[in-house]
C-alpha atoms as a PDB file:
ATOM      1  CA  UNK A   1       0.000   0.000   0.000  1.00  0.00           C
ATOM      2  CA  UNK A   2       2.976   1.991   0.082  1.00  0.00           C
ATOM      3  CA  UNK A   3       3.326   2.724  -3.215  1.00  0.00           C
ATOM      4  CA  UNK A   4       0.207   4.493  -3.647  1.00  0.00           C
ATOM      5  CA  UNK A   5       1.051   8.549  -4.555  1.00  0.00           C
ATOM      6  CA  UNK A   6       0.382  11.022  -2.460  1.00  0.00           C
ATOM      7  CA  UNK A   7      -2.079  13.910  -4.172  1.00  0.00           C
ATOM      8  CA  UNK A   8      -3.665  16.790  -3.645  1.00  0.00           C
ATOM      9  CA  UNK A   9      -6.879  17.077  -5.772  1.00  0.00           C
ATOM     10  CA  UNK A  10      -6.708  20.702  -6.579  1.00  0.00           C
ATOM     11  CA  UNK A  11      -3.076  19.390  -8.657  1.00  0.00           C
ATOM     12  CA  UNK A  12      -4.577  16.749 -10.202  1.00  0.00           C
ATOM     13  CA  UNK A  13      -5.368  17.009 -14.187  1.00  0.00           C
ATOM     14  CA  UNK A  14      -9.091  16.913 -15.073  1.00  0.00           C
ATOM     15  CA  UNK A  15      -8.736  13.344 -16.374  1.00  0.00           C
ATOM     16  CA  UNK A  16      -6.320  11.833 -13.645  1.00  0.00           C
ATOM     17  CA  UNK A  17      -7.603   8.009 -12.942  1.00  0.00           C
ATOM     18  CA  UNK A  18      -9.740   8.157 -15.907  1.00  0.00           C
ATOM     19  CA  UNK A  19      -9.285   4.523 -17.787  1.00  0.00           C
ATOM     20  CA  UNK A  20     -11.198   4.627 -20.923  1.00  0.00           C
ATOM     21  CA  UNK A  21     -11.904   0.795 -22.836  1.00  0.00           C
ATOM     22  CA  UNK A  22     -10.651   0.097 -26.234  1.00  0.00           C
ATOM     23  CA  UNK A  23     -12.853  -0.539 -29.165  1.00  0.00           C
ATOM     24  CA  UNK A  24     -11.363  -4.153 -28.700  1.00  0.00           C
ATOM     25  CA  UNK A  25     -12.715  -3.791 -24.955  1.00  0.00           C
ATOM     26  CA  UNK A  26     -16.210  -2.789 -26.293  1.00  0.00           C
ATOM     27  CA  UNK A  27     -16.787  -5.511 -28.987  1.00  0.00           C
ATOM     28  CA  UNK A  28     -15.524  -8.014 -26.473  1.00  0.00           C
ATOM     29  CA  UNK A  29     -18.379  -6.905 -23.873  1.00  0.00           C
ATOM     30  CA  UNK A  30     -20.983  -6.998 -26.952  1.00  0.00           C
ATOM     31  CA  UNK A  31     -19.718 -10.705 -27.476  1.00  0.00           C
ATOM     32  CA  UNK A  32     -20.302 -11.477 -24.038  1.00  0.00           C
ATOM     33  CA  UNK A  33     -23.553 -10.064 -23.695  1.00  0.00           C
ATOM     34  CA  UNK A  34     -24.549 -11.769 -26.685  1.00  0.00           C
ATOM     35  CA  UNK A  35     -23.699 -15.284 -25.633  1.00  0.00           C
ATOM     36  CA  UNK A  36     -25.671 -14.732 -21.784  1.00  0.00           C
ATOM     37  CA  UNK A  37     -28.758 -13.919 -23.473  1.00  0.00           C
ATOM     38  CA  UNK A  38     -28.392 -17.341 -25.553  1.00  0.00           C
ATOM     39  CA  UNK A  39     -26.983 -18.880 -22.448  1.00  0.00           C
ATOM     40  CA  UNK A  40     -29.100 -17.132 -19.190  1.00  0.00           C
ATOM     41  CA  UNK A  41     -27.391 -17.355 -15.897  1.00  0.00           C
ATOM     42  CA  UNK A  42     -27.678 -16.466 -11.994  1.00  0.00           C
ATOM     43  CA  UNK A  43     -25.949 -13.042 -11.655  1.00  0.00           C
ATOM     44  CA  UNK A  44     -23.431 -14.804  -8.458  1.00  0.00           C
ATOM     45  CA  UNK A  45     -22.772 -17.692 -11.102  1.00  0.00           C
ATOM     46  CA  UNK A  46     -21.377 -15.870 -13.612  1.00  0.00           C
ATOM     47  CA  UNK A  47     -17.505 -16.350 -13.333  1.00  0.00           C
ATOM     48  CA  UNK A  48     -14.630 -15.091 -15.855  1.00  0.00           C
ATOM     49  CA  UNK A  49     -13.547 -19.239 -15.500  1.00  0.00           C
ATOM     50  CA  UNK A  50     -15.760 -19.941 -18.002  1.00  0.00           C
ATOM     51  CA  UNK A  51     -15.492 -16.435 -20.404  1.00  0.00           C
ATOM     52  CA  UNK A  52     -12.789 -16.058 -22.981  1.00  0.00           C
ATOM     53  CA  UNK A  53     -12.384 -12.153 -21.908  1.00  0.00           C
ATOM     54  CA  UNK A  54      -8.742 -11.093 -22.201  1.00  0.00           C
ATOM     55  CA  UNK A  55      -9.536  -7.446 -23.216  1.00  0.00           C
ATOM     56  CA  UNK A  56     -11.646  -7.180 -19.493  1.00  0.00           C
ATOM     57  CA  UNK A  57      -8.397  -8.854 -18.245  1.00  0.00           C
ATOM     58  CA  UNK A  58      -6.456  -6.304 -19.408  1.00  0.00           C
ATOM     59  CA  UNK A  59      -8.520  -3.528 -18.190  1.00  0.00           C
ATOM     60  CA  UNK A  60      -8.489  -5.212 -14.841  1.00  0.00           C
ATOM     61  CA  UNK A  61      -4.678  -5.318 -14.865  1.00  0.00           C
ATOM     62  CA  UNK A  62      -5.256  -1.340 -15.209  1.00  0.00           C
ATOM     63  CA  UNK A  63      -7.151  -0.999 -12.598  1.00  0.00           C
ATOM     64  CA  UNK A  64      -5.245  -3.168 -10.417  1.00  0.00           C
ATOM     65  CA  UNK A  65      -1.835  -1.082 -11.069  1.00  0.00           C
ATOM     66  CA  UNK A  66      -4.126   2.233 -10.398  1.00  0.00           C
ATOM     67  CA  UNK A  67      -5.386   0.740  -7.056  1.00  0.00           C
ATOM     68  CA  UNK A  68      -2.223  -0.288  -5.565  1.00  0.00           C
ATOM     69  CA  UNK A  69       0.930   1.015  -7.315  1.00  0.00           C
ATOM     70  CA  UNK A  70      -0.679   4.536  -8.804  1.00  0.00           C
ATOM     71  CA  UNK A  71      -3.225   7.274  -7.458  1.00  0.00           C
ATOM     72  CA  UNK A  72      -5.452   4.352  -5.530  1.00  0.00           C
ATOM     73  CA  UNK A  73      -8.585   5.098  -7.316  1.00  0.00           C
ATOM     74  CA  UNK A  74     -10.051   4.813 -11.202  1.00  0.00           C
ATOM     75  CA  UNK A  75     -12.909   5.710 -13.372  1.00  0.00           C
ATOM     76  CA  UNK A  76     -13.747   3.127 -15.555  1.00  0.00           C
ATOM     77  CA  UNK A  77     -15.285   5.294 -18.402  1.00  0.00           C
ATOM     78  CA  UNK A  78     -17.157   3.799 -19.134  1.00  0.00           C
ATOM     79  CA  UNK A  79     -19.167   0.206 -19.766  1.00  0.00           C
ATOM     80  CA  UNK A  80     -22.048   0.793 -22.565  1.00  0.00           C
ATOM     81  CA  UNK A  81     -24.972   0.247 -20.274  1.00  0.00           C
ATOM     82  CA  UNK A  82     -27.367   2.872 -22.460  1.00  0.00           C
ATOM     83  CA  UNK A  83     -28.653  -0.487 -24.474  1.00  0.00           C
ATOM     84  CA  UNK A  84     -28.622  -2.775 -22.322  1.00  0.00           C
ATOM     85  CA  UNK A  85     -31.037  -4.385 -18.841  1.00  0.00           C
ATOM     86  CA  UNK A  86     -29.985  -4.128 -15.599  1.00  0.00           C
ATOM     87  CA  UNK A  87     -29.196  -7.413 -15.338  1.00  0.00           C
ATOM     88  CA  UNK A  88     -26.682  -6.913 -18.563  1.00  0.00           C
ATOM     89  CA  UNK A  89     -25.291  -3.749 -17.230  1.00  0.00           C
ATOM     90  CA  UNK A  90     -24.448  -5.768 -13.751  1.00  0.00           C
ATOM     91  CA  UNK A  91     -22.809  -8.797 -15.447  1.00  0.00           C
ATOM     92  CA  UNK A  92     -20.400  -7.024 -17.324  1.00  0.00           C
ATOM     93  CA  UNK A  93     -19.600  -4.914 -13.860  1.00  0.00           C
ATOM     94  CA  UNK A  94     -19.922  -8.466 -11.969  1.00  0.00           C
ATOM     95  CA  UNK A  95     -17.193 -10.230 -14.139  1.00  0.00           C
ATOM     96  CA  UNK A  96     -15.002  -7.279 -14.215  1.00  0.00           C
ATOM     97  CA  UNK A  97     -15.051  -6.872 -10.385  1.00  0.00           C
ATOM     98  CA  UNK A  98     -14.111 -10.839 -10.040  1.00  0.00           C
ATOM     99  CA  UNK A  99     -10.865  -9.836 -12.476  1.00  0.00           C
ATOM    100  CA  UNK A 100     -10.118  -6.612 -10.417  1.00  0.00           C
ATOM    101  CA  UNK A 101     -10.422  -8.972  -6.794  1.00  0.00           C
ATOM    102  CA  UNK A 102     -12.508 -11.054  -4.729  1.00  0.00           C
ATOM    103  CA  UNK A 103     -15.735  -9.984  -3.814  1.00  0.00           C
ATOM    104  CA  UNK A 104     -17.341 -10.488  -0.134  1.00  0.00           C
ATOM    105  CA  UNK A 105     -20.119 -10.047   1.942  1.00  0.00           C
ATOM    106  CA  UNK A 106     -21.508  -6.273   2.313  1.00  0.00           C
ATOM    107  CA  UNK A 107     -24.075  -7.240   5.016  1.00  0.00           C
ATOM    108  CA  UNK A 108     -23.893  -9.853   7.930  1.00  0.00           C
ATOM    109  CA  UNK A 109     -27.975 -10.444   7.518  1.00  0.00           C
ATOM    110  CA  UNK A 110     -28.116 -12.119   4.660  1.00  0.00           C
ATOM    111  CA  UNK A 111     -24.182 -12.106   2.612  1.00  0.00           C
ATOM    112  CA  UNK A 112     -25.385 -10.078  -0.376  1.00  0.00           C
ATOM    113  CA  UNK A 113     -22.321  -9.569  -2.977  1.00  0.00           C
ATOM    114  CA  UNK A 114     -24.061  -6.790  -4.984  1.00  0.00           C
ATOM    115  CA  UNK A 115     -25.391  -3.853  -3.190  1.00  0.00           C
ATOM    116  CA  UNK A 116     -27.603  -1.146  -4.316  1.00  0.00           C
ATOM    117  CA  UNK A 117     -27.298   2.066  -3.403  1.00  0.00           C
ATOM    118  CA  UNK A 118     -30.234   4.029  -3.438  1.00  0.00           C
ATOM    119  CA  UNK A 119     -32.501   6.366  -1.612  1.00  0.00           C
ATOM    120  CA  UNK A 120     -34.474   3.965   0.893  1.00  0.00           C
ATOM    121  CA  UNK A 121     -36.336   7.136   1.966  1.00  0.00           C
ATOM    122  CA  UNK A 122     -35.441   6.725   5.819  1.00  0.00           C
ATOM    123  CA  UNK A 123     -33.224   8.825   7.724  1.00  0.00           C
ATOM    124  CA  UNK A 124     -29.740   7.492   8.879  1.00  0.00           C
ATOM    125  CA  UNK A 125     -29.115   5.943  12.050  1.00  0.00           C
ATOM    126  CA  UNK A 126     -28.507   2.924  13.884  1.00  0.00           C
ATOM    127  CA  UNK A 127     -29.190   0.455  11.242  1.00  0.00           C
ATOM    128  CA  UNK A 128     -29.968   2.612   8.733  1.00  0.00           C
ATOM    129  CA  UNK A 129     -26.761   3.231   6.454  1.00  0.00           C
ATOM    130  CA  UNK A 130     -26.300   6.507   5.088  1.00  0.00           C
ATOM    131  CA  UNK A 131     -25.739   4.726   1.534  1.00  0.00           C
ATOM    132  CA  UNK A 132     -29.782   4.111   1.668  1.00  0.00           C
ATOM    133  CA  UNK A 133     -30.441   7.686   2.229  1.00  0.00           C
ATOM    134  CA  UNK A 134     -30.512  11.114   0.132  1.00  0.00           C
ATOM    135  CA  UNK A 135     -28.601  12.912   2.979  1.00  0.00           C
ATOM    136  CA  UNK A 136     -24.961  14.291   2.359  1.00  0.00           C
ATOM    137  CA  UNK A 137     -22.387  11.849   4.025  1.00  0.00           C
ATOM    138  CA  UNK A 138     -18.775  13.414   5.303  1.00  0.00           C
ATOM    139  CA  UNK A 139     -15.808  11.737   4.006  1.00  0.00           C
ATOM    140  CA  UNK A 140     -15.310   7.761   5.111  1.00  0.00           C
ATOM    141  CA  UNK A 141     -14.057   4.485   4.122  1.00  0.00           C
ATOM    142  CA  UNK A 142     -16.223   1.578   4.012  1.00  0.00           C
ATOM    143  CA  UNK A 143     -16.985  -0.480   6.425  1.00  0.00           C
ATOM    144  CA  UNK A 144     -14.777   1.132   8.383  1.00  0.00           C
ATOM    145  CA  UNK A 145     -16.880  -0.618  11.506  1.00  0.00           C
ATOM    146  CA  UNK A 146     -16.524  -3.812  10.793  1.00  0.00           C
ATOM    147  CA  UNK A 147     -14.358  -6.568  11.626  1.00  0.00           C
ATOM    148  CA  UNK A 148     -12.490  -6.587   8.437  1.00  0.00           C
ATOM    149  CA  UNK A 149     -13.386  -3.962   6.258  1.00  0.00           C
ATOM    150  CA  UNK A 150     -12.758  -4.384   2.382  1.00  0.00           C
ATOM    151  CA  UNK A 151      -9.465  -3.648   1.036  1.00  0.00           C
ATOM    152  CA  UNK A 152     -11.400  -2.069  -2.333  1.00  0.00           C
ATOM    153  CA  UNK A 153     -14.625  -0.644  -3.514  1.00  0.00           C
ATOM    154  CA  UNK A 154     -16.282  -0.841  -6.907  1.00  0.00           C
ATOM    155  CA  UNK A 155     -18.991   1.208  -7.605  1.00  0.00           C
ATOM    156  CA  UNK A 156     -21.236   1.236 -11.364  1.00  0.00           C
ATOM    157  CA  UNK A 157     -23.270   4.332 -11.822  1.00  0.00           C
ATOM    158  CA  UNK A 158     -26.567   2.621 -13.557  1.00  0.00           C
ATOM    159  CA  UNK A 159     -28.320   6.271 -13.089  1.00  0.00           C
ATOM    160  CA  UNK A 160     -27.441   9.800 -11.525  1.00  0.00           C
ATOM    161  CA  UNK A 161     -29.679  11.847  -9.317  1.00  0.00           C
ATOM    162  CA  UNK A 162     -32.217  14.288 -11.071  1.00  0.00           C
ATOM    163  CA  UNK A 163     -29.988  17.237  -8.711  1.00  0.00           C
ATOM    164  CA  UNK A 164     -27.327  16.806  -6.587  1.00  0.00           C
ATOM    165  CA  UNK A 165     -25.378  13.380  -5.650  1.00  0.00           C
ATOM    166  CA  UNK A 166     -21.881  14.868  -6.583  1.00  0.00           C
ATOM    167  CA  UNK A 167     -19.321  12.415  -5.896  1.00  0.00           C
ATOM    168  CA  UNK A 168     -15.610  13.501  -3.784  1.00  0.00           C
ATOM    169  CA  UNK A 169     -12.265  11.399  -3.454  1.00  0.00           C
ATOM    170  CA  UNK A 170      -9.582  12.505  -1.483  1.00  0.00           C
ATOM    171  CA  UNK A 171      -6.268  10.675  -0.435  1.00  0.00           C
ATOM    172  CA  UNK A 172      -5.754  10.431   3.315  1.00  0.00           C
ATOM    173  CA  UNK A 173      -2.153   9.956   3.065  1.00  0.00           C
ATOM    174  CA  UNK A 174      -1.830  13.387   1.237  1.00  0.00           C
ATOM    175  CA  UNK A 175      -4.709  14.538   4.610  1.00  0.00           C
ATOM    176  CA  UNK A 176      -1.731  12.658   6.903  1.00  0.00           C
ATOM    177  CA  UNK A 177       0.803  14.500   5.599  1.00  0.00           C
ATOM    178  CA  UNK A 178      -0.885  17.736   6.725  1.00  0.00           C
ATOM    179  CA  UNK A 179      -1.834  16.720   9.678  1.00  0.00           C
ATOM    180  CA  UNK A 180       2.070  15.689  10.649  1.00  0.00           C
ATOM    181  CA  UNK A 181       2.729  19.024   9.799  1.00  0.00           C
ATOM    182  CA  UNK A 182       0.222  21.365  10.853  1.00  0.00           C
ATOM    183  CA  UNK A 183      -1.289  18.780  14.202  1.00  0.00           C
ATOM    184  CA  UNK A 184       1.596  16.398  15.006  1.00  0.00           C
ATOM    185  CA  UNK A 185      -0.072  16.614  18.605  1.00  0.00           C
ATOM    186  CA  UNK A 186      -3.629  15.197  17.668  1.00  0.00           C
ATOM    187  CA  UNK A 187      -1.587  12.302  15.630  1.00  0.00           C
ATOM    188  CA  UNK A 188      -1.669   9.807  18.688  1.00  0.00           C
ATOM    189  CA  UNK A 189      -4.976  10.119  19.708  1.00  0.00           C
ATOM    190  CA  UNK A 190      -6.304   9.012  16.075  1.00  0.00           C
ATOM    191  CA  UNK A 191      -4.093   6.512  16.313  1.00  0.00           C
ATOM    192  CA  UNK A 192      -6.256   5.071  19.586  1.00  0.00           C
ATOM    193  CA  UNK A 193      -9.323   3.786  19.309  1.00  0.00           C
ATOM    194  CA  UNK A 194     -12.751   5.628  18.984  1.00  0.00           C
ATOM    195  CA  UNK A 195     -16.206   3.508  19.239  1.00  0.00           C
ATOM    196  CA  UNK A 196     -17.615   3.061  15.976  1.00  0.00           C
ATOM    197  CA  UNK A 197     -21.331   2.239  15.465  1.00  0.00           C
ATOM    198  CA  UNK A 198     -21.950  -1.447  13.960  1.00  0.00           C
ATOM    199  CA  UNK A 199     -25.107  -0.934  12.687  1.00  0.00           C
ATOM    200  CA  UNK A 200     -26.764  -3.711  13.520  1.00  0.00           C
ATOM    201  CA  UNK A 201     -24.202  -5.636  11.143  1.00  0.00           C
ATOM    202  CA  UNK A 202     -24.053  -8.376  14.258  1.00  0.00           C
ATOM    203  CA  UNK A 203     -26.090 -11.525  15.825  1.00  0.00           C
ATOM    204  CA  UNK A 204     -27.879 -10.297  19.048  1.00  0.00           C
ATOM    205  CA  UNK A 205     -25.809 -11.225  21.371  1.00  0.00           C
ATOM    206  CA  UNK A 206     -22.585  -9.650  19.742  1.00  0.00           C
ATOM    207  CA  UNK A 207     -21.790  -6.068  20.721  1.00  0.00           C
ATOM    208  CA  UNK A 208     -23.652  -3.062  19.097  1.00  0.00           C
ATOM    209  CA  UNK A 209     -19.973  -1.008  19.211  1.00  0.00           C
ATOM    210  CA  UNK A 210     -16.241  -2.286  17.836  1.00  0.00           C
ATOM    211  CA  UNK A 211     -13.357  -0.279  19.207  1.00  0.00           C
ATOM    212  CA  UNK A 212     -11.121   0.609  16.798  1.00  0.00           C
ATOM    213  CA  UNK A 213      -8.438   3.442  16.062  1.00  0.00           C
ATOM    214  CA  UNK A 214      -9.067   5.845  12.914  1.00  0.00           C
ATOM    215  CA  UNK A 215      -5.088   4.784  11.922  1.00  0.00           C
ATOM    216  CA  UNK A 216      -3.189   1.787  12.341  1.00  0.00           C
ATOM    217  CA  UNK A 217      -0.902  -0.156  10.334  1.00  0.00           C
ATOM    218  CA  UNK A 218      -1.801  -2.924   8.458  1.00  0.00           C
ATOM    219  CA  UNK A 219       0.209  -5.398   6.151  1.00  0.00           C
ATOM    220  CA  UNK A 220       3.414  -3.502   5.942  1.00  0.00           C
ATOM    221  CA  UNK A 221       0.804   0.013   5.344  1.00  0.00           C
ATOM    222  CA  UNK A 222      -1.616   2.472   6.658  1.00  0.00           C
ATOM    223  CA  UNK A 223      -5.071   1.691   6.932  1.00  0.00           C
ATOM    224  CA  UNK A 224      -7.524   4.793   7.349  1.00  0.00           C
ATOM    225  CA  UNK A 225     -11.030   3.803   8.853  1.00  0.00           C
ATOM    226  CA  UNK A 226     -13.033   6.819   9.397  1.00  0.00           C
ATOM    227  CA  UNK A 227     -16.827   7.632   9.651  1.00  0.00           C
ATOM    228  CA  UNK A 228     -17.786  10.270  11.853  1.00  0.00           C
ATOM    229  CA  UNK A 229     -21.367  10.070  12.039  1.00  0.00           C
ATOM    230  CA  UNK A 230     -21.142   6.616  13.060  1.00  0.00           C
ATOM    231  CA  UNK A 231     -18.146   7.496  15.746  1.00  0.00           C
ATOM    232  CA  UNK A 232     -20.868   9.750  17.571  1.00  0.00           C
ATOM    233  CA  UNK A 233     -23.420   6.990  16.993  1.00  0.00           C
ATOM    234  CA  UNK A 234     -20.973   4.354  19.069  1.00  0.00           C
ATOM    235  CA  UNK A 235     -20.075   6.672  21.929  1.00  0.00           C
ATOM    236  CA  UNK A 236     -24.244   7.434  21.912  1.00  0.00           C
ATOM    237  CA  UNK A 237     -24.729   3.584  22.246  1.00  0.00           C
ATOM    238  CA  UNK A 238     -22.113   2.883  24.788  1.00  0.00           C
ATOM    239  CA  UNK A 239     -23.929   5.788  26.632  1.00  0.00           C
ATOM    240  CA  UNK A 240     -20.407   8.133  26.459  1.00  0.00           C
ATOM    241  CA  UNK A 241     -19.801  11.232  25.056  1.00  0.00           C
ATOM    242  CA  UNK A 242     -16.419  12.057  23.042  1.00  0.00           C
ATOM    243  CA  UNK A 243     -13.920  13.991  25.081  1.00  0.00           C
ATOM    244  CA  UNK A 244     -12.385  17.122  24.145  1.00  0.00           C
ATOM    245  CA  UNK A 245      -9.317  16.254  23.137  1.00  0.00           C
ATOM    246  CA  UNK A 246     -10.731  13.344  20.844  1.00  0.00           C
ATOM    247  CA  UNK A 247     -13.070  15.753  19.284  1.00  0.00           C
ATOM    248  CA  UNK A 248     -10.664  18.093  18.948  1.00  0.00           C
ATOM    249  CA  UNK A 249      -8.315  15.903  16.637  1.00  0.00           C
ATOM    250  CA  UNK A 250     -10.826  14.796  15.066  1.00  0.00           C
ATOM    251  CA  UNK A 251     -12.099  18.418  14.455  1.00  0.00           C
ATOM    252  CA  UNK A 252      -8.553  18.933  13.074  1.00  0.00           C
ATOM    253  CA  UNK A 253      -8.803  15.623  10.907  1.00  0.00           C
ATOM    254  CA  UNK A 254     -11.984  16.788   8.614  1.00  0.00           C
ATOM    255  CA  UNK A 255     -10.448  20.448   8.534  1.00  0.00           C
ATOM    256  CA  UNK A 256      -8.131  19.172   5.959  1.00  0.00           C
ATOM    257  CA  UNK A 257      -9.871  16.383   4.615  1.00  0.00           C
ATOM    258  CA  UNK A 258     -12.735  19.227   3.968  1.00  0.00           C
ATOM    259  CA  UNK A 259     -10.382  21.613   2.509  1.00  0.00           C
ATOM    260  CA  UNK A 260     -11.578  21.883  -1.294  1.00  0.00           C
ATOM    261  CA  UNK A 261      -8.180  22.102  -2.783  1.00  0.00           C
ATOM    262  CA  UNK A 262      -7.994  18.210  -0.950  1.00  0.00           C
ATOM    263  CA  UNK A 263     -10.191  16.785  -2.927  1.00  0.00           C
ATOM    264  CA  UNK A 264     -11.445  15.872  -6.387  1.00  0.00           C
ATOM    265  CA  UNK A 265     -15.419  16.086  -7.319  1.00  0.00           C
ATOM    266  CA  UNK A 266     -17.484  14.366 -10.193  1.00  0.00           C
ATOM    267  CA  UNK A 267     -20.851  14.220 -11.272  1.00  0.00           C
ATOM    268  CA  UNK A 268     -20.700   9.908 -11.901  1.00  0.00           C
ATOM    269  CA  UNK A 269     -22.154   9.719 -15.122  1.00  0.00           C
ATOM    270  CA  UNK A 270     -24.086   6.587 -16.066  1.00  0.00           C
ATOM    271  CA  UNK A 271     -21.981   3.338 -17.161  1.00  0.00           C
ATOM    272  CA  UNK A 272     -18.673   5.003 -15.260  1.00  0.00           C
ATOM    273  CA  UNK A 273     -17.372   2.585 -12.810  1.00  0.00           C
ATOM    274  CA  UNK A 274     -15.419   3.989  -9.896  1.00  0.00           C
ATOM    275  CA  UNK A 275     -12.742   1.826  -8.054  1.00  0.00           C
ATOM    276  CA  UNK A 276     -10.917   3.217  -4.732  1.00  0.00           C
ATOM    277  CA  UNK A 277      -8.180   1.664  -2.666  1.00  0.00           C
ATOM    278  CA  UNK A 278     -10.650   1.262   0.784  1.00  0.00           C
ATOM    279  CA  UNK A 279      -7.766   1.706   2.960  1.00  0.00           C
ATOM    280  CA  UNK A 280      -6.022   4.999   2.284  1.00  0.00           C
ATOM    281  CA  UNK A 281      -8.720   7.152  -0.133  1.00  0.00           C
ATOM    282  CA  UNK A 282     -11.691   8.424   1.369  1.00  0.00           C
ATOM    283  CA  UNK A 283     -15.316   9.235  -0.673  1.00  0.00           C
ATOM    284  CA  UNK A 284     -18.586  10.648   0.148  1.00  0.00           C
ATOM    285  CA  UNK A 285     -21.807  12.405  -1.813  1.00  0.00           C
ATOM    286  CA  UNK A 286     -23.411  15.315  -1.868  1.00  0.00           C
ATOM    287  CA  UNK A 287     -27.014  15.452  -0.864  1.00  0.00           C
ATOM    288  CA  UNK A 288     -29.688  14.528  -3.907  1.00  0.00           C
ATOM    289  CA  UNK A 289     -33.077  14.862  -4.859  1.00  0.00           C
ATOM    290  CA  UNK A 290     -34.737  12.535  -7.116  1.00  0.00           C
ATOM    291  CA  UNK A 291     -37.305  13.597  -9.491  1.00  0.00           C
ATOM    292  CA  UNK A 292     -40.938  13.140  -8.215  1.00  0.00           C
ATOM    293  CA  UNK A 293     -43.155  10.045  -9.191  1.00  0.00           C
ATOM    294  CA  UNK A 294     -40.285   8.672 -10.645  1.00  0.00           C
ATOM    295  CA  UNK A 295     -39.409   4.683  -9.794  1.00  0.00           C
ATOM    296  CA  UNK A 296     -35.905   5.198 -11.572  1.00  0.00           C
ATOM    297  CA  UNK A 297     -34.073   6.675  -8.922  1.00  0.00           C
ATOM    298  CA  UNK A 298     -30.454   7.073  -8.439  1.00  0.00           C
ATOM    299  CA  UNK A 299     -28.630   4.145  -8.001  1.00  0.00           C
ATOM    300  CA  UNK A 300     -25.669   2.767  -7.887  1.00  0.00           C
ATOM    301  CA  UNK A 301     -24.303  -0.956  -7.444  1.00  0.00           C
ATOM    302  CA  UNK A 302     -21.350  -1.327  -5.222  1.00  0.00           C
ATOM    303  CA  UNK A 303     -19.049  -4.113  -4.643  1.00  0.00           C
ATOM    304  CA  UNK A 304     -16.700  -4.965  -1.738  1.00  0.00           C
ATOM    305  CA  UNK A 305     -13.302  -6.958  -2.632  1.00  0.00           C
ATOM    306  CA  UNK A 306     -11.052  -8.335   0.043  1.00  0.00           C
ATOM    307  CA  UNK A 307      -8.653 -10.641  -0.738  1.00  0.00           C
ATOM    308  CA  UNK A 308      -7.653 -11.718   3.579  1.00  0.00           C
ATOM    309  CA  UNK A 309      -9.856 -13.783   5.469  1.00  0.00           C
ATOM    310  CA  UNK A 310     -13.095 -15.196   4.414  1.00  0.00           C
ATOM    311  CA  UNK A 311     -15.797 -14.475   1.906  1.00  0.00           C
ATOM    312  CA  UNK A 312     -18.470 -13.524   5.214  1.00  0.00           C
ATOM    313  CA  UNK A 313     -18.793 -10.323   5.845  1.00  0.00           C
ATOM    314  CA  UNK A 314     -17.194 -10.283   9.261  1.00  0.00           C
ATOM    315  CA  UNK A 315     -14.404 -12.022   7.312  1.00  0.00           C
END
């Protein structure tokens, strides 16, 4: 994980992590897309095993040397989706994500390997992910409460928001760098541990809370796992309140990982695919409104890939 660069968003070009397919790429999907409607298939079946695909291969390579050895995020840009069914639009993203890495659980309920991401129409809370709501989220990683949280993040746009839903990366390692510099004294105290909120990811007899710190080193790197909302949400259920020097640094943390020039923003476009290195780039969205009466809200389908542990979601 050391290899990933360090960037500043405001110095990045306009197309930086872009990865456009070649024509090659394009036929190759057509091909494929072709030969599942002869040959119909369960979505979790489908496995590049049994697909001559080298030009997906090859992108995957890409995206592979952009997640680990270059800026730690991509834009796939993007799969032709504008012809196709859902369930076309997700293979092609389902068999590329099994090239990139291996997909695992996103929920401990019921394992699902696909998640959508849409407006659920309930406010966030405990058990409510923000990912299910319209509401702006602050910067995180995912599943930054869990147990093992996934090393990367796929994400297909299959449609935008009617207004809003603007989508920010930023590279904590470029935020760590300023923080060294300009809060070397609130360094420590992320690396302890803060509660985190499970939400309700967890049998009933597990804890509601894991206790983890925001940096730690993992595998010969840094692992970032941040979420504030659901850092207040744990100290709520454990019945404490953050202290002041805890909220202080991490007051100081968001100050720079707010700081416009940090960050890149996007309006994801459908068919773009967006891959991000889970441990050291953060991501959130702006609040969104849907249009009225409409059933084809935004959505996107996200995938988890962890290659440690096991397939569950706890790992």
């Amino acid at each position: 994980m050391a290899s990933i660069k360090s960037w500043v968003g405001s110095e990045l070009a306009p197309d930086a992590g872009f990865i456009n397919p070649s024509n090659e790429c394009l036929e190759e999907i057509a091909r494929i897309l072709k030969l599942l409607n002869l040959n119909p298939m369960p979505l979790l079946a489908l496995s590049p095993e049994d697909l001559e695909i080298p030009c997906l291969s090859s992108l995957s390579f890409q995206i592979r040397e952009n997640l680990n050895a270059g800026l730690g995020f991509c834009i796939v840009n993007k799969l032709p989706i504008a012809d196709t069914g859902e369930y076309e639009a997700t293979a092609i993203y389902w068999l590329l994500a099994q090239l990139v890495g291996r997909p695992v659980a996103q929920k401990w309920s019921d394992g699902r390997m696909i998640y959508s991401v849409t407006d659920l129409g309930r406010p966030s809370g405990n058990g409510v992910r923000p990912d299910v709501t319209n509401e702006e989220q602050s910067f995180h990683t995912d599943n930054s409460y869990n147990i093992a949280p996934p090393d990367h993040v796929g994400l297909l746009c299959l449609r935008p928001a009617a207004e809003g839903g603007l989508s920010r990366i930023v590279n904590m390692l470029a935020v760590l760098e300023v923080m060294f510099d300009k809060y070397p004294h609130f360094v420590s105290r992320l690396q302890q541990p803060y509660f985190f909120d499970r939400q309700r990811e967890h049998s009933d007899t597990d804890k509601k809370t894991i206790l983890t710190p925001l940096l730690c080193d993992e595998d010969g790197g840094v692992r970032v796992r941040v979420s504030r909302n659901l850092i207040y949400q744990g100290y709520k259920l454990e019945g404490k309140v953050v202290d002041e020097n805890s909220e202080a640094a991490l007051d100081a943390f968001f100050s720079i990982i707010d700081d416009p020039k940090m960050f890149i923003e996007f309006q994801f476009e459908p068919g773009q695919v967006q891959f991000l290195n889970n441990r050291v780039i953060g991501h959130k969205r702006t609040s969104f409104k849907d249009k009225p009466g409409t059933k084809l809200k935004r959505e996107l389908l996200r995938v988890w890939l962890r290659e440690g542990g096991k397939r569950f979601y706890n790992g």
